[in-house]
Protein backbone atom coordinates (compact mmCIF):
# COMPACT_ATOMS: atom_id res chain seq x y z
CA UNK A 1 -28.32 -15.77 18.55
CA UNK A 2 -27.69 -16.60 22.35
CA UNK A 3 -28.17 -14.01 24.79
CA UNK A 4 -24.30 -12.45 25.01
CA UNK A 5 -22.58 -12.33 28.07
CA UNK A 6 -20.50 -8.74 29.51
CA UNK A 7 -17.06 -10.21 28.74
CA UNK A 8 -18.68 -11.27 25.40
CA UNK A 9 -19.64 -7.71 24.65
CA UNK A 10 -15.75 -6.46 26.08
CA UNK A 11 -14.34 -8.42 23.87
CA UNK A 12 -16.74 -7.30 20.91
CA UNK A 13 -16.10 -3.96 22.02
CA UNK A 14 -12.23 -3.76 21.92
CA UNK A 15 -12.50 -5.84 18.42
CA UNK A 16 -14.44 -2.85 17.50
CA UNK A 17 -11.59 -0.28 18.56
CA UNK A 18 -9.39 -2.45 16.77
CA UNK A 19 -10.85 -1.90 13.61
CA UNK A 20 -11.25 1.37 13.42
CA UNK A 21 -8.01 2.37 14.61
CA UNK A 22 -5.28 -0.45 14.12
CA UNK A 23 -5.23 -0.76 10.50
CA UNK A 24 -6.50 2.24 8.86
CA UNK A 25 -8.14 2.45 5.48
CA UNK A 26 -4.82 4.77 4.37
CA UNK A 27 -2.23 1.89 5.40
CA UNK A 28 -4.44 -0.73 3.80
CA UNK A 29 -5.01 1.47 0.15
CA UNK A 30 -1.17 1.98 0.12
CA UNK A 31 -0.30 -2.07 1.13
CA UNK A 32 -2.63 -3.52 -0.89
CA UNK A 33 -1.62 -1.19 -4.11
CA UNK A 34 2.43 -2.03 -3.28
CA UNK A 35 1.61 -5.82 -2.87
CA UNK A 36 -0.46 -5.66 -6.47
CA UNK A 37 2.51 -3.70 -7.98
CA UNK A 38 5.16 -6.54 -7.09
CA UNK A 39 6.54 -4.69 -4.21
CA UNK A 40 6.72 -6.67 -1.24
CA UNK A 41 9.25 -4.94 0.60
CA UNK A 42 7.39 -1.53 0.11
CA UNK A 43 3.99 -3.30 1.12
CA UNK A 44 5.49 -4.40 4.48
CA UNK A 45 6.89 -0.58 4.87
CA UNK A 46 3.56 0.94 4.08
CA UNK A 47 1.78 -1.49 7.01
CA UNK A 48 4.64 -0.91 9.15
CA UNK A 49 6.25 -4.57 9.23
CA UNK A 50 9.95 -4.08 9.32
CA UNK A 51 12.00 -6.64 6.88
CA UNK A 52 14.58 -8.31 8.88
CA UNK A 53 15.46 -10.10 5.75
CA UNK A 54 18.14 -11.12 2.90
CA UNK A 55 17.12 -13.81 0.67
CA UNK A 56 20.80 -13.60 -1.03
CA UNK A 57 22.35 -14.61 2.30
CA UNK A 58 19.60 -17.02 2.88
CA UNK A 59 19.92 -19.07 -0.11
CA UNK A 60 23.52 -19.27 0.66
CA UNK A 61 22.66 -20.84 4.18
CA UNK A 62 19.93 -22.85 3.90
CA UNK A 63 19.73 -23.64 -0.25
CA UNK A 64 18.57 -22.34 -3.16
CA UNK A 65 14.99 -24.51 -2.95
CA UNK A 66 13.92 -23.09 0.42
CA UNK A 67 15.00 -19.19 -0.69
CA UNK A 68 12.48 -19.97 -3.64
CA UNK A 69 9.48 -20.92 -1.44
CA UNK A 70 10.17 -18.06 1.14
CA UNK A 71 10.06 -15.59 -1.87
CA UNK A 72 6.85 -16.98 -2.92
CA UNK A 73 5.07 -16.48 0.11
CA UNK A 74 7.10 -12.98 0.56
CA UNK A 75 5.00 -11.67 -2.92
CA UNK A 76 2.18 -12.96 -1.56
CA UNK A 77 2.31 -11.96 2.08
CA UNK A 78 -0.40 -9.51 2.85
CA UNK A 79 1.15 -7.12 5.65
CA UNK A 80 -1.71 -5.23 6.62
CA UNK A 81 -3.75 -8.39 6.50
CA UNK A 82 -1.20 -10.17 9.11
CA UNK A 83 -1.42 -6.67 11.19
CA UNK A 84 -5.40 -7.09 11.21
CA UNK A 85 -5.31 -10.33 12.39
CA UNK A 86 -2.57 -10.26 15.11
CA UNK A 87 -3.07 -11.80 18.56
CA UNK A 88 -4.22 -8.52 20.85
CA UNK A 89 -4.29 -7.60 24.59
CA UNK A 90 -7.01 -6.02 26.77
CA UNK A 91 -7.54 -3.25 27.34
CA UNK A 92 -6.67 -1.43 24.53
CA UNK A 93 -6.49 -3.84 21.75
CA UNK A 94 -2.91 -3.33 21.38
CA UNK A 95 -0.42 -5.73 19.28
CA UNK A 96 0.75 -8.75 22.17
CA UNK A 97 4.09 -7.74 22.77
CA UNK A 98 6.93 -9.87 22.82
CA UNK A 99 5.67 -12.41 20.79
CA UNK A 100 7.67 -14.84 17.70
CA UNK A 101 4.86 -15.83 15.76
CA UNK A 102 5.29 -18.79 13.23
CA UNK A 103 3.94 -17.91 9.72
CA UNK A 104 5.59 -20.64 7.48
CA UNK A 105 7.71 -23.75 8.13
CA UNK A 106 9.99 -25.10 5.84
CA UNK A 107 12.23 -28.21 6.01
CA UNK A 108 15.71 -28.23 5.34
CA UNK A 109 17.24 -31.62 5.62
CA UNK A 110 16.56 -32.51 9.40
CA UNK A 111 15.77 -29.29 10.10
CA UNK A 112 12.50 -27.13 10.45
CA UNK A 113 13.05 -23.28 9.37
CA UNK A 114 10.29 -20.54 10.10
CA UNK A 115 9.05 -17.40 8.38
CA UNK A 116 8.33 -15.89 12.00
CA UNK A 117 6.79 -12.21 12.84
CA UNK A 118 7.56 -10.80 15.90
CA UNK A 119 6.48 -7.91 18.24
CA UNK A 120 8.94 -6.06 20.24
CA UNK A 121 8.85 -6.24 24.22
CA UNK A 122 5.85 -3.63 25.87
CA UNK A 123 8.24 -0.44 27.09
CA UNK A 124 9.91 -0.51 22.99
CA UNK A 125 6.24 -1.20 21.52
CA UNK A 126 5.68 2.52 20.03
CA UNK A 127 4.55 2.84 16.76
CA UNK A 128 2.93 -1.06 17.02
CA UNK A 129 5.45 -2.17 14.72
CA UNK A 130 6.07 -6.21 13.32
CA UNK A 131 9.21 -7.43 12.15
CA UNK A 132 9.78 -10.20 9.61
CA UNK A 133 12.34 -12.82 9.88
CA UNK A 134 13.66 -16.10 9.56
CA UNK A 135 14.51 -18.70 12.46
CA UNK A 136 16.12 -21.67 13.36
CA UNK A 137 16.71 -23.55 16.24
CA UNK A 138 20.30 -23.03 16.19
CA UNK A 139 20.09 -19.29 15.32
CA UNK A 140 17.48 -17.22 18.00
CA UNK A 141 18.45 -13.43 17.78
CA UNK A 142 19.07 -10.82 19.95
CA UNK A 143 14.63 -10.83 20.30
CA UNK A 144 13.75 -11.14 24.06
CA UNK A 145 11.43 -14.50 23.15
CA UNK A 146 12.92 -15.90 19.80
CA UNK A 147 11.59 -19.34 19.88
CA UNK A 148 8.21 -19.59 17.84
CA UNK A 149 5.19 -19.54 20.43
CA UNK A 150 2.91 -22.96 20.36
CA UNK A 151 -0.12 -21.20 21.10
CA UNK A 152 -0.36 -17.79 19.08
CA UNK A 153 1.05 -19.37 15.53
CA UNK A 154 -0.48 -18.72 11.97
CA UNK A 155 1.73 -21.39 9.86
CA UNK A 156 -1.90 -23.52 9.91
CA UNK A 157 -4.04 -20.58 9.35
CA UNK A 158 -2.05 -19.20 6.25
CA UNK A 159 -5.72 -17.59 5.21
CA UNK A 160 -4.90 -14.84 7.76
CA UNK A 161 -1.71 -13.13 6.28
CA UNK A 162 -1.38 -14.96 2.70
CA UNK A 163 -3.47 -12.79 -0.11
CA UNK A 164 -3.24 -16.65 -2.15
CA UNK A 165 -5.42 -18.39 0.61
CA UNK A 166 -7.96 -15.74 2.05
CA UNK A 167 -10.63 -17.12 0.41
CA UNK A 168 -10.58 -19.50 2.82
CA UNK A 169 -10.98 -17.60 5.77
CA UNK A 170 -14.89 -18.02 5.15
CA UNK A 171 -14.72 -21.97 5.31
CA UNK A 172 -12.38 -22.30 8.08
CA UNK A 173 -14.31 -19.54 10.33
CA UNK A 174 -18.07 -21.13 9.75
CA UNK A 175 -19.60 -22.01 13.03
CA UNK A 176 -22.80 -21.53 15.03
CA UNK A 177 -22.25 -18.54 17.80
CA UNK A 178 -21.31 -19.32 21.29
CA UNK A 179 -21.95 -17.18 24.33
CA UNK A 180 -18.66 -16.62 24.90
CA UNK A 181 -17.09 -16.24 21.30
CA UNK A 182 -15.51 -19.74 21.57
CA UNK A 183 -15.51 -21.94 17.67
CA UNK A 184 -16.42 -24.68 20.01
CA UNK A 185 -17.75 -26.37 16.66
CA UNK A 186 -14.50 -26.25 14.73
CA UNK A 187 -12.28 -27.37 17.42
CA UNK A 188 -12.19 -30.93 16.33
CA UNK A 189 -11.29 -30.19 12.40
CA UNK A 190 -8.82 -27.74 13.42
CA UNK A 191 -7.06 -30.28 15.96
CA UNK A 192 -6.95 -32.76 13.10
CA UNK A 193 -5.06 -30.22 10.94
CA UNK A 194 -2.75 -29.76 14.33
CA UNK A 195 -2.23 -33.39 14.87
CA UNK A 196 -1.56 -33.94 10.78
CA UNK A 197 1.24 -31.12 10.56
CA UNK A 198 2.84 -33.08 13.84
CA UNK A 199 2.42 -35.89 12.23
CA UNK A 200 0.15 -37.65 14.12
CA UNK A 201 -2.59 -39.29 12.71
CA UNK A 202 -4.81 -38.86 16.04
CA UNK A 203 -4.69 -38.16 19.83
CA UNK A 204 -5.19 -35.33 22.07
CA UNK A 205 -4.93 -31.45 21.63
CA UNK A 206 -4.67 -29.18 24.72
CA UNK A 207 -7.38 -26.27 24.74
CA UNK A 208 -7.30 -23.01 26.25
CA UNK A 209 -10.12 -21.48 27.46
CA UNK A 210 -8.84 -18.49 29.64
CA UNK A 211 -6.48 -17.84 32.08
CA UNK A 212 -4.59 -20.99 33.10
CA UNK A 213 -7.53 -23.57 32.05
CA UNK A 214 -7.81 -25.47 29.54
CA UNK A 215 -9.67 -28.82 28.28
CA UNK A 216 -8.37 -31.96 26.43
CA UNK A 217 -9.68 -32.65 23.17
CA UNK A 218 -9.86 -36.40 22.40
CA UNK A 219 -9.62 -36.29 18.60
CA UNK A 220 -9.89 -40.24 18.04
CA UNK A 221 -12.88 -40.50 20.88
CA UNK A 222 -14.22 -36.70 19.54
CA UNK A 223 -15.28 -35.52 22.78
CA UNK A 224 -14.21 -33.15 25.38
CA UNK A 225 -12.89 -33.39 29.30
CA UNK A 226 -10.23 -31.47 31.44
CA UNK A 227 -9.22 -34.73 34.02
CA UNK A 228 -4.96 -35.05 33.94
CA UNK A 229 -2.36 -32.27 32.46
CA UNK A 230 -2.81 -31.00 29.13
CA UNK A 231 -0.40 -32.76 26.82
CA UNK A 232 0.95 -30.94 23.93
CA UNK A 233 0.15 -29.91 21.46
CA UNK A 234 -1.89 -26.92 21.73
CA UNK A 235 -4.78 -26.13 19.28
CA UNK A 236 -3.82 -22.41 17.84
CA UNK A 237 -5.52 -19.38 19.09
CA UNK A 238 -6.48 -18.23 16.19
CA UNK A 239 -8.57 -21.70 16.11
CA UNK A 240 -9.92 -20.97 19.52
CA UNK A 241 -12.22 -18.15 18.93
CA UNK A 242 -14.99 -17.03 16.44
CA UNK A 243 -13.40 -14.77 13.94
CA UNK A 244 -13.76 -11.19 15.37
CA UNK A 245 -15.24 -10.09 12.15
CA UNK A 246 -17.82 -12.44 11.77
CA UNK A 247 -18.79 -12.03 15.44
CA UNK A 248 -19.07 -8.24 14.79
CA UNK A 249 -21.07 -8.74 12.04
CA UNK A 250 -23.72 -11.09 13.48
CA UNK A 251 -23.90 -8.48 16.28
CA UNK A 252 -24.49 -5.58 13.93
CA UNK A 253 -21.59 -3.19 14.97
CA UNK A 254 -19.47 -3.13 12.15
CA UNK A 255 -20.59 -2.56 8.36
CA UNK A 256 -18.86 -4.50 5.22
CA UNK A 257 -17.23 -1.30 4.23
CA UNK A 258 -15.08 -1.06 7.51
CA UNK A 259 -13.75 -4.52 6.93
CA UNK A 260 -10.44 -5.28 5.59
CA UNK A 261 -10.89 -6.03 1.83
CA UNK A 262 -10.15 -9.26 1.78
CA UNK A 263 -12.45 -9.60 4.68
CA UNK A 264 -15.27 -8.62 3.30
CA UNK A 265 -14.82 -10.47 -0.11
CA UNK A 266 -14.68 -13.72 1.93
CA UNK A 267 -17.29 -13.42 4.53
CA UNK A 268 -19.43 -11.61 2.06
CA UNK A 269 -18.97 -13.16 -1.75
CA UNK A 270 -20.48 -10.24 -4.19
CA UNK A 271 -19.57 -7.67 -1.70
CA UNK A 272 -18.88 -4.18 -3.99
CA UNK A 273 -16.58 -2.40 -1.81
CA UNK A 274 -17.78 1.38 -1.20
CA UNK A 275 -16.09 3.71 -3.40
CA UNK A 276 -15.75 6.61 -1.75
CA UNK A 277 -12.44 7.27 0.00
CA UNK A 278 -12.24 6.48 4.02
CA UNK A 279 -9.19 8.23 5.32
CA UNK A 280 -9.13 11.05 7.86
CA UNK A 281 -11.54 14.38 6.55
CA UNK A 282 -10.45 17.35 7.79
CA UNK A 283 -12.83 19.83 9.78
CA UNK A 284 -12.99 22.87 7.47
CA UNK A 285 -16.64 24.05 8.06
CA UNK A 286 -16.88 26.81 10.37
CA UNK A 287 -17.98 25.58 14.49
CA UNK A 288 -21.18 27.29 16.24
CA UNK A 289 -20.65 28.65 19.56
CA UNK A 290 -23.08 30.14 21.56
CA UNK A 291 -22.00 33.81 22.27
CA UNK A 292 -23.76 36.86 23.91
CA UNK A 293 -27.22 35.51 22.67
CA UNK A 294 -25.41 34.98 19.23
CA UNK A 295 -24.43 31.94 17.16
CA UNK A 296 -21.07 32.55 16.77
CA UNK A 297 -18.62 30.84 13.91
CA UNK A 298 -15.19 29.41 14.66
CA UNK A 299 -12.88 28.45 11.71
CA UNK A 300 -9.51 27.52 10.57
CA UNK A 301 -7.40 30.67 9.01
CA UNK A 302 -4.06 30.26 7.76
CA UNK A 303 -3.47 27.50 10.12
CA UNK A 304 -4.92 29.02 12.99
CA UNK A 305 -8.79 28.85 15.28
CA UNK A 306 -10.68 32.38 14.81
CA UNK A 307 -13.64 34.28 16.27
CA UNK A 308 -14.64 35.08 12.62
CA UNK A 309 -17.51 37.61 14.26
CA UNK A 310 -14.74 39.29 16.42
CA UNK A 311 -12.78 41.91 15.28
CA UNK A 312 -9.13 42.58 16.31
CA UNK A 313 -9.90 45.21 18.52
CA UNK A 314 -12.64 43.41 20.20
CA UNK A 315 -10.96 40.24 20.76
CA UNK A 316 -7.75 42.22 22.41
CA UNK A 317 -9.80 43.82 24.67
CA UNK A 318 -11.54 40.75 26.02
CA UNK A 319 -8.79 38.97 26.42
CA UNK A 320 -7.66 41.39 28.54
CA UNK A 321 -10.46 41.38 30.59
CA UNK A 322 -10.63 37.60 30.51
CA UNK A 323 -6.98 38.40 32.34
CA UNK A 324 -8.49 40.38 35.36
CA UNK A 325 -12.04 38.65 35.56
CA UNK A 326 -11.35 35.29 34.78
CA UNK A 327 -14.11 35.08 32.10
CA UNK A 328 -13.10 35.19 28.72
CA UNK A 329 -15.50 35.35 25.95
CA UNK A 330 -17.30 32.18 24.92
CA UNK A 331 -15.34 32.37 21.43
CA UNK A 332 -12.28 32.86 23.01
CA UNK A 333 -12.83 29.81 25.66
CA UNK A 334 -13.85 27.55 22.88
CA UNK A 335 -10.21 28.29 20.82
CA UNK A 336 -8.56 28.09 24.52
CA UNK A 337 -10.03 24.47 25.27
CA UNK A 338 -9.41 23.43 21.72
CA UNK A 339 -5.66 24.06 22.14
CA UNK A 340 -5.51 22.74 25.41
CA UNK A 341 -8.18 20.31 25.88
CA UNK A 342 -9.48 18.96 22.34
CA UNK A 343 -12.38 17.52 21.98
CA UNK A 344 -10.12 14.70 19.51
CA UNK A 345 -7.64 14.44 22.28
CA UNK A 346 -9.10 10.91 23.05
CA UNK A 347 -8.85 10.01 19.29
CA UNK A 348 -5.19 11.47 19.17
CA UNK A 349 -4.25 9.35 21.79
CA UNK A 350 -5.92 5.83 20.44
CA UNK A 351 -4.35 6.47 17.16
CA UNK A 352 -0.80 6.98 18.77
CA UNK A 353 -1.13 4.07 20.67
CA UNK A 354 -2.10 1.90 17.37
CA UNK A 355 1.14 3.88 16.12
CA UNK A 356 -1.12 5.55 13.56
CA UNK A 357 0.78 8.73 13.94
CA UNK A 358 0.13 10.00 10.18
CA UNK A 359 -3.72 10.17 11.77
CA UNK A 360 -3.11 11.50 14.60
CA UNK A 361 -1.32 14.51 12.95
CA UNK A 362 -4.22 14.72 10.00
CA UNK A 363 -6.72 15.44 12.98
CA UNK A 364 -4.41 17.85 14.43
CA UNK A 365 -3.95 19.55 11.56
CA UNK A 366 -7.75 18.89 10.84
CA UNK A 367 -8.23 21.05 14.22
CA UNK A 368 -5.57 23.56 14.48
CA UNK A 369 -4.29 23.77 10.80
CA UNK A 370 -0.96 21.69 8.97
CA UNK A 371 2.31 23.42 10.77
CA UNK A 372 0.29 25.20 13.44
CA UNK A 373 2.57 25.71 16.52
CA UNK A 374 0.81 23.81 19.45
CA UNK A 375 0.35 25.77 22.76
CA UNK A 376 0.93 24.06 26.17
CA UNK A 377 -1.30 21.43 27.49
CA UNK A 378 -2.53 17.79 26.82
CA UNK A 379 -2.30 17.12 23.36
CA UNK A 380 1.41 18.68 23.18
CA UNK A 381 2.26 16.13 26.65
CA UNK A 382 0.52 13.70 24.40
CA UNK A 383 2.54 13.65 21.10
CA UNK A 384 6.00 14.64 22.78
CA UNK A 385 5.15 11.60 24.88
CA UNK A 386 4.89 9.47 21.76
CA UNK A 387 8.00 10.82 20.11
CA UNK A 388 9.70 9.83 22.81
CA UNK A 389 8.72 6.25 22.74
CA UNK A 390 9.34 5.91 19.30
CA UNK A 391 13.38 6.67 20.44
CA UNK A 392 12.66 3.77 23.27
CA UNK A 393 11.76 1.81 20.11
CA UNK A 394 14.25 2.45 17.72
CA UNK A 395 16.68 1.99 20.13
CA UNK A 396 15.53 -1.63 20.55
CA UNK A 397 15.83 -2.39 17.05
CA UNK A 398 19.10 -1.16 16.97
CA UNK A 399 20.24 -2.89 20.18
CA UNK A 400 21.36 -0.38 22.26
CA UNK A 401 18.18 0.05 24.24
CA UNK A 402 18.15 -1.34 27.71
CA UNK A 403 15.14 -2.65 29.97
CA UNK A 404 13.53 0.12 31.67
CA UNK A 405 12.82 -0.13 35.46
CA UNK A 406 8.97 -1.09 36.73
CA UNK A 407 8.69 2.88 37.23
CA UNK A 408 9.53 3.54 33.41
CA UNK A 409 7.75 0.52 32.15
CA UNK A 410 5.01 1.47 30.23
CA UNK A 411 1.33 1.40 32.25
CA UNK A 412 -0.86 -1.26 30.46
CA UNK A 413 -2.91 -2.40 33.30
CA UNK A 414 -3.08 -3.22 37.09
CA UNK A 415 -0.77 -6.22 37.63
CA UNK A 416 -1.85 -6.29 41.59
CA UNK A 417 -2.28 -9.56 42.75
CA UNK A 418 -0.70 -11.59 39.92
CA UNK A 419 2.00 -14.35 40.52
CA UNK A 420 3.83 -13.30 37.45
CA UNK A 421 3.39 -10.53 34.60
CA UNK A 422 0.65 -11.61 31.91
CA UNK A 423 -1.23 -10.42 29.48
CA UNK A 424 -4.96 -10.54 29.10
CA UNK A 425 -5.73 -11.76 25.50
CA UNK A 426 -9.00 -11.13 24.03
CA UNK A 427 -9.01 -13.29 20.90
């Protein structure tokens, strides 16, 4: 394996955040199980994709025929698969906001209809939430970008949402490593499969390699070069890159176990998936704390962090001390910085921002106890700071929110020096 390069090992890095906090194994156990039962609708709700959706009113508009086939891939769509693999953002791995992405296409008469997802704008992004839908050229929706993006599209890599065609995602991800994560080696078959759903039968397909550049592939001379403008079309991003999995795995940071499912069964055929259950454990055994030349023990009881080799008495006296010295007992400091400054306040805040909020409570409650009243400092700032971007969100989807200004626009990363807003992708 060539020697990587640092924005090699960013990128390998924030895939790795990704995985453990964007899809958990909990949102994945319940999709997967809904999708197996017949339930697409319910599969979408447990991987947070929001149905914007009515195949009664869509038969009536656009025929019986293309209602069928948008059913078929419905039952078949794998929402937490489509989450896994969604284009992401430095620095935090985050969902690309704003985005239509084209899943499907289907042709009705002279006209092309797509099964799109699409991301809400950065300051109503809370919660990382998708939302399903169907477009047409003459029907865009209230969504800041409607049109389906050229470059971040899925319609030719169906092996990346559709539970019929994952088995696939092994063939069409093959390729020797590159020092910077580019499938330089599958560039050419994937621009065929471009050119053929355009219905060309050859010619050039634009290439981006970061930033603003990008290189013209000559499919019918199969070589490379970047002289004149890049025509259209452009060769997917998802075609760009190596597979994040299968560059984390040939680096050795990520296991089988902690890969999606249907991952795992198609990078790795004969793969027995570990049994044991991988959603958020608790902390119930008791802490040691160093204490007066003591090893103290801290636990959870009834809900609440206690000095279990304090007694009542003892513990109101030093805290009155603690009042006129400054210096409370190391027991006491340890349930003080716990409330205040948590050691998981880090993981709290990673899982809010992947809109995993039912982890983020589990490891409060794993910390302070289920119902426990929190106390003032970070991690209460933290979660009444998500709530209240989950309103900024569901006021979106409703309509009635409004564009905040730059001062209420959510801080993603230094835009100093930039002709326009952009994202940094990471693919």
């Amino acid at each position: 394996m060539p020697h990587s390069t640092p924005n090699e090992d960013s990128r390998l890095t924030l895939w790795l955040r990704v995985r453990e906090f964007a899809v958990p194994p909990p949102m994945i156990e319940s999709a997967t199980a809904r999708r197996a039962a017949g339930d697409w609708a319910a599969a979408c709700a447990a991987a947070h994709v929001d149905v914007d959706l009515n195949l009664r009113h869509i038969a009536r508009l656009h025929g019986q025929e293309l209602a069928t086939h948008l059913r078929s891939d419905l039952r078949h769509l794998a929402p937490d698969l489509l989450r896994w693999h969604m284009p992401r953002i430095a620095p935090n791995g985050l969902i690309r906001p704003g985005l239509t992405l084209s899943l499907a296409r289907y042709r009705e008469r002279d006209n092309t209809v797509h099964l799109v997802a699409r991301t809400p704008p950065a300051w109503a992004d809370a919660g990382q939430r998708i939302s399903l839908a169907l477009w047409d050229s003459s029907r865009s929706g209230p969504h800041p970008h409607p049109h389906p993006n050229r470059r971040f599209r899925l319609d030719l890599h169906r092996h990346l949402w559709d539970a019929r065609r994952a088995g696939e995602l092994r063939t069409r991800s093959e390729t020797p490593p590159h020092a910077r994560g580019w499938a330089v080696d599958r560039w050419l078959a994937e621009a065929r499969l471009l050119l053929c759903a355009e219905g060309q039968d050859g010619g050039t397909v634009a290439v981006r390699v970061g930033g603003r550049r990008q290189v013209i592939l000559d499919v019918d001379a199969s070589r490379v070069g970047n002289e004149g403008p890049a025509p259209p079309p452009i060769l997917p991003d998802a075609a760009t890159w190596v597979l994040p999995d299968l560059a984390l795995l040939r680096a050795g940071l990520i296991e089988a176990d902690r890969l999606h499912p249907l991952v795992a069964t198609a990078l790795l055929p004969g793969h027995s998936p570990d049994a044991k259950p991988h959603g958020h454990q608790s902390e119930n055994e008791p802490r040691m704390v160093e204490c007066r030349g003591a090893q103290h023990r801290i636990a959870l009881v009834n809900g609440m962090l206690v000095a279990l080799d304090h007694d009542a008495t003892e513990i109101r006296r030093e805290k009155l001390l603690a009042e006129l010295t400054g210096t409370p007992l190391p027991c006491l400091r340890l349930i003080e910085e716990a409330h205040r400054s948590p050691e998981c306040l880090l993981d709290v805040r990673t899982r809010l921002e992947h809109g995993d909020a039912a982890g983020a409570q589990a490891t409060v409650d794993g910390l302070l106890g289920p119902g426990a009243r929190l106390p003032e400092g970070a991690l209460r700032d933290v979660l009444e700071k998500a709530a209240r971007r989950r309103i900024d969100h569901g006021l979106f989807r409703t309509g009635l929110g409004s564009v905040p200004g730059p001062t209420e626009r959510p801080d993603r990363r230094s835009r100093k020096g930039r002709a326009r807003p952009r994202h940094a992708t990471f693919r």
